[in-house]
PDB file of N, CA and C in Angstrom:
ATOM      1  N   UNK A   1     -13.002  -3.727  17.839  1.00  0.00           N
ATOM      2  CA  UNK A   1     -12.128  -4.361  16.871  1.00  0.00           C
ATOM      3  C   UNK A   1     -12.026  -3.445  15.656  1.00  0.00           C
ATOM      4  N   UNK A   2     -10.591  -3.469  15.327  1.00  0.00           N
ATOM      5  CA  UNK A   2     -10.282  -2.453  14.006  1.00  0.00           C
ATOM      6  C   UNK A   2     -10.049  -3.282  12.949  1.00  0.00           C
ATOM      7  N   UNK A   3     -10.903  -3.937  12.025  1.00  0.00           N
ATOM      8  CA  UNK A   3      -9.874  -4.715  10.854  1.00  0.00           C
ATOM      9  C   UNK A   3     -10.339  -4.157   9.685  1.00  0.00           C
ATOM     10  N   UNK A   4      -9.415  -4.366   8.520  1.00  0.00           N
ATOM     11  CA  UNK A   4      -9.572  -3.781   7.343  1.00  0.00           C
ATOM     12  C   UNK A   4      -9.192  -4.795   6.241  1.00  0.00           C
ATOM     13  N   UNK A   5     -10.131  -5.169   5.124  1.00  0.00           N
ATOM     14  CA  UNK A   5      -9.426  -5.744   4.258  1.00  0.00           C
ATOM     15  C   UNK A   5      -9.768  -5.306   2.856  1.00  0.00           C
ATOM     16  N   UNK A   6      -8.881  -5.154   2.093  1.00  0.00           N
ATOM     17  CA  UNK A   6      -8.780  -4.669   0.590  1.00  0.00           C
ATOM     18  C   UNK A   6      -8.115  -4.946  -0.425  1.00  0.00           C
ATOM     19  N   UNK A   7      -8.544  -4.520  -1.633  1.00  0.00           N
ATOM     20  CA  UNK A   7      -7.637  -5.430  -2.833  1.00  0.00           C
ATOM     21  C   UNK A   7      -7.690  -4.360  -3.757  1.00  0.00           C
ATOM     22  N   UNK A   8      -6.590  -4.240  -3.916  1.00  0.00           N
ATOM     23  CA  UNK A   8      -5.887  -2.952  -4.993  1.00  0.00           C
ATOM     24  C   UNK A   8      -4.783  -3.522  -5.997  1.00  0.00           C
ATOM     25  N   UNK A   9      -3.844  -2.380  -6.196  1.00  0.00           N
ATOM     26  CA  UNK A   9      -3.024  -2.464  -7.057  1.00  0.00           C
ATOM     27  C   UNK A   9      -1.781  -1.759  -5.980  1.00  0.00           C
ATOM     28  N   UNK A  10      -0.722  -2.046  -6.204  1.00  0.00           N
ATOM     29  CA  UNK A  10       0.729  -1.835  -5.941  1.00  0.00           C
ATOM     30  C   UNK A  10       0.886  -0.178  -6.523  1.00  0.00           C
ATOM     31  N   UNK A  11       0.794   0.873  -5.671  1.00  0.00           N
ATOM     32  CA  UNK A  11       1.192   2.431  -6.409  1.00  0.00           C
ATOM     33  C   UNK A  11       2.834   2.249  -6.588  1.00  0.00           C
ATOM     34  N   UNK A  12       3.030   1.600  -6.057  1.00  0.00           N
ATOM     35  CA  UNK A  12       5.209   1.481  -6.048  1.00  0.00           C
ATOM     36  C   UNK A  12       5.512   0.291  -5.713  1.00  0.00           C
ATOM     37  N   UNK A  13       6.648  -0.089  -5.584  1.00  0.00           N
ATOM     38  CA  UNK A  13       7.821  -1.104  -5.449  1.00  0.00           C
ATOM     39  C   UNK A  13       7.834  -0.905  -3.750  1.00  0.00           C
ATOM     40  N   UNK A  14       7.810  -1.660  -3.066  1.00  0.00           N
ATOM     41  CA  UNK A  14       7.708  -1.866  -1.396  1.00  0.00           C
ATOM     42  C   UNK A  14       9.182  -1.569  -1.043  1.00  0.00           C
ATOM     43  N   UNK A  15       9.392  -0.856   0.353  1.00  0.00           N
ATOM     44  CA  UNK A  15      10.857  -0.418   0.132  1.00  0.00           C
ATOM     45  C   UNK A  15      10.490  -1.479   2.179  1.00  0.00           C
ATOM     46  N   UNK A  16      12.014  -1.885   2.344  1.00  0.00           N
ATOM     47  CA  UNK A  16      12.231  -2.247   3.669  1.00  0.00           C
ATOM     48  C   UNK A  16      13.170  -1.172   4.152  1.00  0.00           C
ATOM     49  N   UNK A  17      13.479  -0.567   5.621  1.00  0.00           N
ATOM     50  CA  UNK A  17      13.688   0.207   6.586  1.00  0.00           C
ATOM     51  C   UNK A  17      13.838  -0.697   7.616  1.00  0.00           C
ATOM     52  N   UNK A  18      14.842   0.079   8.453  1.00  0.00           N
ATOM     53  CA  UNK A  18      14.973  -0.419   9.876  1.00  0.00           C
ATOM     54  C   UNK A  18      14.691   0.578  10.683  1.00  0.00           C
ATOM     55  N   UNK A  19      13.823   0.328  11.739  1.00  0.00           N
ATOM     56  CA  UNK A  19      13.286   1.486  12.689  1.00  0.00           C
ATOM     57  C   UNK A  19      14.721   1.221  13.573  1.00  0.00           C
ATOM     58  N   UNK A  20      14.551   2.477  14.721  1.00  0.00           N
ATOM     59  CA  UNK A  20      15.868   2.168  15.831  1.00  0.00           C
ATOM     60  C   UNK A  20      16.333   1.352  16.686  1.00  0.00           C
ATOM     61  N   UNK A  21      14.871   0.437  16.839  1.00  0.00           N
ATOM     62  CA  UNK A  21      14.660  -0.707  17.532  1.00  0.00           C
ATOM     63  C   UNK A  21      15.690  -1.962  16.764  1.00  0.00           C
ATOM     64  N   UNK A  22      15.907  -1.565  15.128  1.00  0.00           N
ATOM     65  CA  UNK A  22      16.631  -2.997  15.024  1.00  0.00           C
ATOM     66  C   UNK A  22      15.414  -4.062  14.106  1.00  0.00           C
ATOM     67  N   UNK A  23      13.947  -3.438  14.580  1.00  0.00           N
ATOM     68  CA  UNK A  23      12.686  -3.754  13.494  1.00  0.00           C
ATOM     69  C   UNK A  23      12.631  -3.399  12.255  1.00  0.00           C
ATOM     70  N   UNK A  24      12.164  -4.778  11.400  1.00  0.00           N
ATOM     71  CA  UNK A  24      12.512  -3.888   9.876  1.00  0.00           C
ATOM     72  C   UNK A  24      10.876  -3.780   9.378  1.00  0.00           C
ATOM     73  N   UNK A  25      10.722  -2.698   8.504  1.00  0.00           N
ATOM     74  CA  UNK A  25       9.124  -2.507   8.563  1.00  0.00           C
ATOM     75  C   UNK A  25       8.917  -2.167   6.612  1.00  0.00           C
ATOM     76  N   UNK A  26       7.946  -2.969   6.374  1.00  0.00           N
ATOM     77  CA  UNK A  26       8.290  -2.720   4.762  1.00  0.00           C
ATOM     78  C   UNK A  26       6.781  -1.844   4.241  1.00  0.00           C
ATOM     79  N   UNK A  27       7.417  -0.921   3.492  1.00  0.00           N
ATOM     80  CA  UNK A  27       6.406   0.096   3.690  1.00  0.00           C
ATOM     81  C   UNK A  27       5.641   0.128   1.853  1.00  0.00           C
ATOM     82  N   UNK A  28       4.563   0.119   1.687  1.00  0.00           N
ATOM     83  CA  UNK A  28       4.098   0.101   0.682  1.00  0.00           C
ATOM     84  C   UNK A  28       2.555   0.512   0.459  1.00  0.00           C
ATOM     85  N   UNK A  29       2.208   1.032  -0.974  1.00  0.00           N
ATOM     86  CA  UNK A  29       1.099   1.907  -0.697  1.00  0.00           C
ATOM     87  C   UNK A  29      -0.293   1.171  -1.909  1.00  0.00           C
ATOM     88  N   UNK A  30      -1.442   1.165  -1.081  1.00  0.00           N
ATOM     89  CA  UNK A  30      -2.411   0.458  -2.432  1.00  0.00           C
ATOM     90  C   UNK A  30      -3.520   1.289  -2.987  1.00  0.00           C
ATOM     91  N   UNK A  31      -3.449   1.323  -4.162  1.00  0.00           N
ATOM     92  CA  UNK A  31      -4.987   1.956  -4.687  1.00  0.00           C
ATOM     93  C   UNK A  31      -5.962   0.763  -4.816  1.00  0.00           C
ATOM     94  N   UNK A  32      -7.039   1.307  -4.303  1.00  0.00           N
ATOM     95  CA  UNK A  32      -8.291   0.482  -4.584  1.00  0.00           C
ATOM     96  C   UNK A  32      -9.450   1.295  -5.245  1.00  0.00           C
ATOM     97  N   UNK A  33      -9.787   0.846  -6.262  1.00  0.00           N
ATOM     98  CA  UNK A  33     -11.142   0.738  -7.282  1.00  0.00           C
ATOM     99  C   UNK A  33     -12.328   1.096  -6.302  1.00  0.00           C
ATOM    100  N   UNK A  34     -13.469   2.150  -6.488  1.00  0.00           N
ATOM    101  CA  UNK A  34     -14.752   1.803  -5.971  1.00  0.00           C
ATOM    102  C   UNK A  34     -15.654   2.734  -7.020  1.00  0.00           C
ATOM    103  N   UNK A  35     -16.669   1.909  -6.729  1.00  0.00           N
ATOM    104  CA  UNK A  35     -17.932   2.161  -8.180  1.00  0.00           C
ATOM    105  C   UNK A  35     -17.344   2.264  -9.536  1.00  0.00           C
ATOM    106  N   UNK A  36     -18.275   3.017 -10.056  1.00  0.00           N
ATOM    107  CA  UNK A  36     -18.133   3.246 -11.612  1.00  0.00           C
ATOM    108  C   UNK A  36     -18.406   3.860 -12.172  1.00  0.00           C
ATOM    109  N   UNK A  37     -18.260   3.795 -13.802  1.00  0.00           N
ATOM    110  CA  UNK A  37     -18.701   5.091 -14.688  1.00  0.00           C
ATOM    111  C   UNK A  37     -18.443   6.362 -14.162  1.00  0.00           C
ATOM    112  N   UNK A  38     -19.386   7.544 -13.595  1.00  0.00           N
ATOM    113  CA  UNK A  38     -19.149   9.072 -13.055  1.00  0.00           C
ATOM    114  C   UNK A  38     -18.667   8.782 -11.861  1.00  0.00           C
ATOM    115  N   UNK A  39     -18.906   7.857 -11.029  1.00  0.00           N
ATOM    116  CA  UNK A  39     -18.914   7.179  -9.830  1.00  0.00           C
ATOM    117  C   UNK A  39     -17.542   6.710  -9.388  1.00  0.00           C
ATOM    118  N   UNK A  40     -17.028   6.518  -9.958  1.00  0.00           N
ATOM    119  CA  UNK A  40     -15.251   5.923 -10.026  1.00  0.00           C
ATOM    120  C   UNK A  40     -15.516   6.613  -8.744  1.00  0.00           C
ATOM    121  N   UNK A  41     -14.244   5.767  -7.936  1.00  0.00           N
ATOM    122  CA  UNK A  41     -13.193   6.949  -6.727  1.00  0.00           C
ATOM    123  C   UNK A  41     -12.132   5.987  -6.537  1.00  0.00           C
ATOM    124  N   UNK A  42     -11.209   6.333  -6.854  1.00  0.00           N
ATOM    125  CA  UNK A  42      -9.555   5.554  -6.041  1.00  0.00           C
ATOM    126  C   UNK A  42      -9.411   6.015  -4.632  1.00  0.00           C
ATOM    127  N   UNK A  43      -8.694   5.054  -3.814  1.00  0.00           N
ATOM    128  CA  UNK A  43      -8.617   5.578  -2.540  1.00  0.00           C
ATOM    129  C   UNK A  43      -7.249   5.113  -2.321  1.00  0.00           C
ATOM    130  N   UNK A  44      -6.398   5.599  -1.470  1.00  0.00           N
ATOM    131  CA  UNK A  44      -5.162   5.256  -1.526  1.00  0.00           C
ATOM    132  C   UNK A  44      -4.951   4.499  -0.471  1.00  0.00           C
ATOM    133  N   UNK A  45      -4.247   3.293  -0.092  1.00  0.00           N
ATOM    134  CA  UNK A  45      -3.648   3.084   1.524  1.00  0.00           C
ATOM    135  C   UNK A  45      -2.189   3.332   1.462  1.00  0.00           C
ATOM    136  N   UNK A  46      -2.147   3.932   2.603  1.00  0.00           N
ATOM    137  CA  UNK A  46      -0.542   3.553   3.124  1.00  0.00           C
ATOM    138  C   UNK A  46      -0.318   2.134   3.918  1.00  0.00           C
ATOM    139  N   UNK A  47       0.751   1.549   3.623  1.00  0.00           N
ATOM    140  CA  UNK A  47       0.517   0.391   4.412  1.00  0.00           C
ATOM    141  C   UNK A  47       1.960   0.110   4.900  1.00  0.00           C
ATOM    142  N   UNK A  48       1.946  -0.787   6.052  1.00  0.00           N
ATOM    143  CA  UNK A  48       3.507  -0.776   6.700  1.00  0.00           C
ATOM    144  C   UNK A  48       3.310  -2.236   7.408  1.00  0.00           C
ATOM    145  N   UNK A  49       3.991  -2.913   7.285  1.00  0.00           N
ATOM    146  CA  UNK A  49       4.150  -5.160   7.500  1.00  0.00           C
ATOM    147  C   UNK A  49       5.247  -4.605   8.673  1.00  0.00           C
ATOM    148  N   UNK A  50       5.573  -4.994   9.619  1.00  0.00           N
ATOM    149  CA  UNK A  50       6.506  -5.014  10.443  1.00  0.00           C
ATOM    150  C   UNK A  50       7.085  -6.245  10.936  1.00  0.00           C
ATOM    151  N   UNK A  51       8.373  -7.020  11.443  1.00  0.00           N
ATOM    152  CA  UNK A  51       8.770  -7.992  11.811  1.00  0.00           C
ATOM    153  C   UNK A  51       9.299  -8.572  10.656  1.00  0.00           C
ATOM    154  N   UNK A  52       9.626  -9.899  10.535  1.00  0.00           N
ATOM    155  CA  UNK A  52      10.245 -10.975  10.225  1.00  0.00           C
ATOM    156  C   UNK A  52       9.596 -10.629   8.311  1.00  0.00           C
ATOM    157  N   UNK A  53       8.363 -10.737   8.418  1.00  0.00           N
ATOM    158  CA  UNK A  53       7.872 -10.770   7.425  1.00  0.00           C
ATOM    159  C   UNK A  53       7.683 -10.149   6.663  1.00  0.00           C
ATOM    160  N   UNK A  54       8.416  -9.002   7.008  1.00  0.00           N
ATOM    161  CA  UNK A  54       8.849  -7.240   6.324  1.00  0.00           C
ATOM    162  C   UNK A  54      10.073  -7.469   5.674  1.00  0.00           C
ATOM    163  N   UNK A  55      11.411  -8.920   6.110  1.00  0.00           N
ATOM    164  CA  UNK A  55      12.393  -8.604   5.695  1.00  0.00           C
ATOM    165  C   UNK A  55      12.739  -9.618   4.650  1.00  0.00           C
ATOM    166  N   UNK A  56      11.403 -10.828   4.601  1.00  0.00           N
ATOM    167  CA  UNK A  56      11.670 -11.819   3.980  1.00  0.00           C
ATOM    168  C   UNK A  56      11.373 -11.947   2.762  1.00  0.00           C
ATOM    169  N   UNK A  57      11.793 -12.656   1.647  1.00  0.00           N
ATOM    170  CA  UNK A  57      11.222 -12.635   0.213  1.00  0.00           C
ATOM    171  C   UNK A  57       9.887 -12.419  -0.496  1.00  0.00           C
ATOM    172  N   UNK A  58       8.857 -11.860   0.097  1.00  0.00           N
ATOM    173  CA  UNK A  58       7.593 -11.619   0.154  1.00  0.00           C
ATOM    174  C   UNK A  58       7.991  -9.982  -0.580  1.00  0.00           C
ATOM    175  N   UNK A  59       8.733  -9.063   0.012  1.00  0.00           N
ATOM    176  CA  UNK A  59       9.383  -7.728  -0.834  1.00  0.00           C
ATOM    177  C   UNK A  59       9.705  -8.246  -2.271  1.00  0.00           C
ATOM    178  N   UNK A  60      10.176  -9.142  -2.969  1.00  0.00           N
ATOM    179  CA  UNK A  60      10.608  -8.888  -4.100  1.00  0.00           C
ATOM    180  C   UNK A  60       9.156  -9.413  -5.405  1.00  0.00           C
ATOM    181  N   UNK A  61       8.104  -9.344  -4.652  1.00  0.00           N
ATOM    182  CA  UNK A  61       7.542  -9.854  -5.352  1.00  0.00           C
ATOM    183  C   UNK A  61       6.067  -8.632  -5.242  1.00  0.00           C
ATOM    184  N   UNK A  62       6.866  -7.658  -4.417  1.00  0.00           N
ATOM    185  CA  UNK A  62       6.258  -6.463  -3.808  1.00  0.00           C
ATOM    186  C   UNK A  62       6.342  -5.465  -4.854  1.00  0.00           C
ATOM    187  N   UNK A  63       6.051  -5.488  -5.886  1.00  0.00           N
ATOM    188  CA  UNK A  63       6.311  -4.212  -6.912  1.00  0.00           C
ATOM    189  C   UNK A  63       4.985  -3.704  -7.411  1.00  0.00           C
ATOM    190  N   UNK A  64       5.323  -2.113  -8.279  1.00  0.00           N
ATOM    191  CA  UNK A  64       4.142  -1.212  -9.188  1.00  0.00           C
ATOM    192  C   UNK A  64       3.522  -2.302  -9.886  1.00  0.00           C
ATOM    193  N   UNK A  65       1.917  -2.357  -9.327  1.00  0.00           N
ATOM    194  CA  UNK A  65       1.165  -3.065 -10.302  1.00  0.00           C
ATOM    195  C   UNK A  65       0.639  -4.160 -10.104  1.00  0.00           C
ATOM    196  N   UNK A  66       1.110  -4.843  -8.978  1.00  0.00           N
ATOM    197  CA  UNK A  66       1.224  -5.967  -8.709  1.00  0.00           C
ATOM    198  C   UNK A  66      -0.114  -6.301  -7.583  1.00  0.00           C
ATOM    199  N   UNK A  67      -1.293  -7.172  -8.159  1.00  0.00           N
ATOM    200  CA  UNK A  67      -2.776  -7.051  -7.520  1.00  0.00           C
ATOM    201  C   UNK A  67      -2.714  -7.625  -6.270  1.00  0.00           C
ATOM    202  N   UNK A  68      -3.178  -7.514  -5.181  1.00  0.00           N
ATOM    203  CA  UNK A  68      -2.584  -7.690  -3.406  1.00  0.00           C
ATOM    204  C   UNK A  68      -4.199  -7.586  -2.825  1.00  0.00           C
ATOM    205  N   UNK A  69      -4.027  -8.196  -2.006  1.00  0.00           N
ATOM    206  CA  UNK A  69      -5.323  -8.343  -0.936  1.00  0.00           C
ATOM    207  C   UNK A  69      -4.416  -7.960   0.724  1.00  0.00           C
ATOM    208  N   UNK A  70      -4.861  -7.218   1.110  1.00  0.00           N
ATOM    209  CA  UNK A  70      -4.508  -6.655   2.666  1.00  0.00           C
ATOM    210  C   UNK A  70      -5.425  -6.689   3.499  1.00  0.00           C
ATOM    211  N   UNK A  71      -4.956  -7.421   4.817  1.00  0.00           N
ATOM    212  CA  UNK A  71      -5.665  -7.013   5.917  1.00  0.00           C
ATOM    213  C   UNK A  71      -5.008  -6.629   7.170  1.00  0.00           C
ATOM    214  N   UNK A  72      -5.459  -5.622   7.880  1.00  0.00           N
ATOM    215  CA  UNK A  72      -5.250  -5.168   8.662  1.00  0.00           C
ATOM    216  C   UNK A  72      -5.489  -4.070   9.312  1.00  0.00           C
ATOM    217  N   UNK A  73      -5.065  -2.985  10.614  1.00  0.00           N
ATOM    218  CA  UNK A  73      -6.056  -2.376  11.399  1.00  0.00           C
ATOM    219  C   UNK A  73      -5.927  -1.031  10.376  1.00  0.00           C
ATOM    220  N   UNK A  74      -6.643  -0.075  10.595  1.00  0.00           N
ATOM    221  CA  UNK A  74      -6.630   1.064   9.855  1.00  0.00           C
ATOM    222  C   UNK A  74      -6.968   2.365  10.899  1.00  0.00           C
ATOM    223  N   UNK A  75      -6.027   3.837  10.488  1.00  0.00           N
ATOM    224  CA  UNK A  75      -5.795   4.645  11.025  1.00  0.00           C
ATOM    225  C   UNK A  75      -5.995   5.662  10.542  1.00  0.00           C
ATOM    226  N   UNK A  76      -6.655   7.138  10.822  1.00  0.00           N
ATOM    227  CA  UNK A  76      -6.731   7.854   9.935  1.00  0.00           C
ATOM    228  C   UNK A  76      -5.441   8.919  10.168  1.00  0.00           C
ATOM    229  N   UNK A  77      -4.270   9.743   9.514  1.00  0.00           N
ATOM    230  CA  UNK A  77      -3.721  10.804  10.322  1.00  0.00           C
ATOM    231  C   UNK A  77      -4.226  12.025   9.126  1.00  0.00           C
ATOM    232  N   UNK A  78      -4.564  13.231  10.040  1.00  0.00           N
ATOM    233  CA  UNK A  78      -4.456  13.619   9.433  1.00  0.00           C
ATOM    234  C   UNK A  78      -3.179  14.581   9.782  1.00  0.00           C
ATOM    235  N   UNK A  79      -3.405  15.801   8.779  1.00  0.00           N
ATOM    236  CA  UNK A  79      -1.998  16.553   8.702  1.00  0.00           C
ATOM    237  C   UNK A  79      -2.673  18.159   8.048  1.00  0.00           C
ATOM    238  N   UNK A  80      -1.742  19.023   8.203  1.00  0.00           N
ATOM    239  CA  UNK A  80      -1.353  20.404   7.921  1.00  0.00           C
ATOM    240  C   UNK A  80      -0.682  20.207   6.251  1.00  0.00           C
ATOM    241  N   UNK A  81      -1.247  20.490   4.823  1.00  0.00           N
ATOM    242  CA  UNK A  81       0.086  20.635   4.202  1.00  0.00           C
ATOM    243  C   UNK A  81       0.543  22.207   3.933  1.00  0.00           C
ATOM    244  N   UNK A  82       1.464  22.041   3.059  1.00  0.00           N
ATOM    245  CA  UNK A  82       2.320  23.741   3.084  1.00  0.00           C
ATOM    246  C   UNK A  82       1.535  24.810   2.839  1.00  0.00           C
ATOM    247  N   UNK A  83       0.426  24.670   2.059  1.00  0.00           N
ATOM    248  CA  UNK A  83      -0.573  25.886   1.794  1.00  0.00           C
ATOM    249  C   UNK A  83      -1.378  26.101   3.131  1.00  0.00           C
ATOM    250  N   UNK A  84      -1.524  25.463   4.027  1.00  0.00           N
ATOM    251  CA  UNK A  84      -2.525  25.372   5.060  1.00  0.00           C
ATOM    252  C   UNK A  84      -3.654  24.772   5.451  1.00  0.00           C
ATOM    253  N   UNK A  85      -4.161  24.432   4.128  1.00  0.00           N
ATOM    254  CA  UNK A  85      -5.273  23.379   4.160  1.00  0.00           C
ATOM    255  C   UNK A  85      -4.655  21.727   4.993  1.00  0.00           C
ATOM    256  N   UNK A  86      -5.866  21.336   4.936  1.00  0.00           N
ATOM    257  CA  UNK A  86      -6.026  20.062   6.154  1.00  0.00           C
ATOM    258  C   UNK A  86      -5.656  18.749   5.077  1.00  0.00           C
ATOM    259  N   UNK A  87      -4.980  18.299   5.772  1.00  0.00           N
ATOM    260  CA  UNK A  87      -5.089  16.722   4.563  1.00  0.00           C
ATOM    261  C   UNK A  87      -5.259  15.720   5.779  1.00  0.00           C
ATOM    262  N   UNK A  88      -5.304  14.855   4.837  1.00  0.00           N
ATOM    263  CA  UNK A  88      -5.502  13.457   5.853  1.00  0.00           C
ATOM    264  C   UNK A  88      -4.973  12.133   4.495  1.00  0.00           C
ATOM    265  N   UNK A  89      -4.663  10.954   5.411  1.00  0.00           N
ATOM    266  CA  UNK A  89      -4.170   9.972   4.835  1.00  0.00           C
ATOM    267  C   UNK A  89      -4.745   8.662   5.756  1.00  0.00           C
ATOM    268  N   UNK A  90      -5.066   7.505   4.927  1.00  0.00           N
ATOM    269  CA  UNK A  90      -5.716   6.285   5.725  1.00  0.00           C
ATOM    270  C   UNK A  90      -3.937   5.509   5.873  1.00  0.00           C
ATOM    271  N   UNK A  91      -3.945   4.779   6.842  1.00  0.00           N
ATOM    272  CA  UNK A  91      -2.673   4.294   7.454  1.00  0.00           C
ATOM    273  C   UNK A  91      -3.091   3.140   7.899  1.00  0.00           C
ATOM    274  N   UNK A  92      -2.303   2.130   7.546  1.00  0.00           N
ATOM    275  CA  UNK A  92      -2.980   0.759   7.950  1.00  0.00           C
ATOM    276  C   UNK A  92      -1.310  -0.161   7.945  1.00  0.00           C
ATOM    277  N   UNK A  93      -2.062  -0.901   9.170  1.00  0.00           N
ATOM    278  CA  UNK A  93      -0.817  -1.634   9.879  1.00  0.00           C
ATOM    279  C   UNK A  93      -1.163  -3.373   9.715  1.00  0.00           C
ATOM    280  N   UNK A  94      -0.532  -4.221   8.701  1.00  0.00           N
ATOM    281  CA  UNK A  94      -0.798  -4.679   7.985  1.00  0.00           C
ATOM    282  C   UNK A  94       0.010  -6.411   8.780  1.00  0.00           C
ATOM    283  N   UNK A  95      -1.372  -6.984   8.546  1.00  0.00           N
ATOM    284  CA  UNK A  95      -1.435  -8.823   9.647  1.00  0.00           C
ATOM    285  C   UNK A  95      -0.720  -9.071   8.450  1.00  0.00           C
ATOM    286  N   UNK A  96      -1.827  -9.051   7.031  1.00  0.00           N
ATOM    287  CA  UNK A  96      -1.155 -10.424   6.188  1.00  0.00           C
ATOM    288  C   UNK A  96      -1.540  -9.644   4.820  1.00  0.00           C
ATOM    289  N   UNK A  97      -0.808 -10.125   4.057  1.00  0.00           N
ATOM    290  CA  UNK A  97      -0.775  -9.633   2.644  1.00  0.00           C
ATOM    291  C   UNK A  97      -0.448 -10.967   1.664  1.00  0.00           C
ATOM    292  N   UNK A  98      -1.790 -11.131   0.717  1.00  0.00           N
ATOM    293  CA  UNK A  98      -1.824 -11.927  -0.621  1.00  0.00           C
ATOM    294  C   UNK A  98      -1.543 -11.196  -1.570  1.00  0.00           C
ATOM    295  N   UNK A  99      -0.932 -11.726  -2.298  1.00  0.00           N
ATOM    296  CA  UNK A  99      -0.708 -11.616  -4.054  1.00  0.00           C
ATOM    297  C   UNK A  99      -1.347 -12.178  -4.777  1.00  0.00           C
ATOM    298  N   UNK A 100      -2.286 -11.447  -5.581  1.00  0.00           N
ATOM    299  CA  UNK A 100      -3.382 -11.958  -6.489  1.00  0.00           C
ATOM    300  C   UNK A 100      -2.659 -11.938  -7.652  1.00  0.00           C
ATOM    301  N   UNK A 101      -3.405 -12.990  -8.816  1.00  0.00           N
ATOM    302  CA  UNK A 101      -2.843 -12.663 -10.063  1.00  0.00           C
ATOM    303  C   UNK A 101      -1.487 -12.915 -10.442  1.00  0.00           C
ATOM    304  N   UNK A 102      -0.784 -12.960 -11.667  1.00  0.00           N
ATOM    305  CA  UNK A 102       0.443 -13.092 -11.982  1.00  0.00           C
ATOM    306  C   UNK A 102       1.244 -11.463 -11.769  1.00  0.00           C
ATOM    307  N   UNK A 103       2.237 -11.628 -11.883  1.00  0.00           N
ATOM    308  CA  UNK A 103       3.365 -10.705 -11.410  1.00  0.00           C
ATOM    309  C   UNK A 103       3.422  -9.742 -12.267  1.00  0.00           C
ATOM    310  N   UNK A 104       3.204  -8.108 -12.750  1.00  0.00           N
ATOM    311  CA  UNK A 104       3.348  -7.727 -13.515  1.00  0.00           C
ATOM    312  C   UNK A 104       4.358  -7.754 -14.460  1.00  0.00           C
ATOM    313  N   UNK A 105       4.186  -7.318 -15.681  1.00  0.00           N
ATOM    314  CA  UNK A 105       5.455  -7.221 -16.797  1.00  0.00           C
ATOM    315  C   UNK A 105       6.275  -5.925 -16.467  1.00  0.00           C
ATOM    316  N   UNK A 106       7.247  -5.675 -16.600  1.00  0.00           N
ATOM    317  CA  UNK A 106       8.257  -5.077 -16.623  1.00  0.00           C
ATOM    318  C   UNK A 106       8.154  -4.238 -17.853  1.00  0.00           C
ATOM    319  N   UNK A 107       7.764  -3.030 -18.285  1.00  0.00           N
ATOM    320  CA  UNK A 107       7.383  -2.101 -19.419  1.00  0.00           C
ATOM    321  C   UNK A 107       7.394  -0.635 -18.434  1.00  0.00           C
ATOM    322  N   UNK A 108       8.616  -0.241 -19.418  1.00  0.00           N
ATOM    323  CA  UNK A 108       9.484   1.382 -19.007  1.00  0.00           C
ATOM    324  C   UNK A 108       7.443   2.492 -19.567  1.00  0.00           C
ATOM    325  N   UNK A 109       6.934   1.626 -20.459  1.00  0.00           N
ATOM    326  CA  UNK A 109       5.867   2.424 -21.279  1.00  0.00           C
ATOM    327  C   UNK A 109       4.739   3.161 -20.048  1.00  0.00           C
ATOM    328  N   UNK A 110       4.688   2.427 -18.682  1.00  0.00           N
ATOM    329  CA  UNK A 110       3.794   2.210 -17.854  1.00  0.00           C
ATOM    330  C   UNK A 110       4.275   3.090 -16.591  1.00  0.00           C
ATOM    331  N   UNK A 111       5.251   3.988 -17.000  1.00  0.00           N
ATOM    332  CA  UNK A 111       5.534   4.487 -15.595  1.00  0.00           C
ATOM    333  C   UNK A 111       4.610   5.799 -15.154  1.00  0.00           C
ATOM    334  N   UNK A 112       3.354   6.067 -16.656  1.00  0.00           N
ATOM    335  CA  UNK A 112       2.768   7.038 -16.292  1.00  0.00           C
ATOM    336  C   UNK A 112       1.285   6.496 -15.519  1.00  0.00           C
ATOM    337  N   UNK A 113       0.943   5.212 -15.535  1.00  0.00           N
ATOM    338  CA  UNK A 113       0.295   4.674 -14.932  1.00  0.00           C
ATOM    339  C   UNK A 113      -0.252   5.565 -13.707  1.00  0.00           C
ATOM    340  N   UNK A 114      -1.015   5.396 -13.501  1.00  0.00           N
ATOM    341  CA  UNK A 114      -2.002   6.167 -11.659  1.00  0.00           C
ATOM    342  C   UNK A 114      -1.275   4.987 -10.637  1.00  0.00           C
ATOM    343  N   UNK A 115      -1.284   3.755 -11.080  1.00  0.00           N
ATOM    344  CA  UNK A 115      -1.292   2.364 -10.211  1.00  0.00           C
ATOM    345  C   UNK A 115       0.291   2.120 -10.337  1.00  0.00           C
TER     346      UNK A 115
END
């Protein structure tokens, strides 16, 4: 069994896509908090909702900032980038998604934010 669950912050605004199939898949990415003080580390997810529940009003409430609990399976890919070195990215394919907390404010001041 692969499950994953986590609670971050919204890095962007959730965008919906239609794969070729006619599936719409809403793609959105979370930072999560671990330790502290020297200890800090952010970790990023990629995350992707597929079906019905990718296309329904659950996106508009999908924005930068906005505190979320995810669960679902998790993948590692990694990759080649342009210099040559190795990267990798965690990829997670996402059952169910909560919205914690109230909805962020809308402030142009915050777009330098990490989250």
């Amino acid at each position: 069994m692969n499950k994953l669950i986590i609670s971050g912050r919204l890095t962007r605004d959730a965008e919906v896509r239609f794969i070729p199939s006619g599936t719409p898949v809403m793609s959105f990415s979370v930072a999560n908090n671990t330790g502290f003080g020297d200890n800090k580390k952010t970790h990023y997810f990629d995350c992707s909702m597929f079906g019905k529940r990718a296309e329904g009003k659950l996106k508009d409430y999908m924005v930068k900032g906005q505190q979320v609990v995810v669960e679902g399976e998790v993948s590692l890919n990694q990759y080649q980038k342009k210099d040559g070195t190795g990267g990798a990215s965690l990829n997670v394919f996402v059952n169910n998604v909560e919205l914690m907390g109230s909805a962020p404010t809308s402030n142009d001041d915050d777009d330098d934010l990490p989250f």
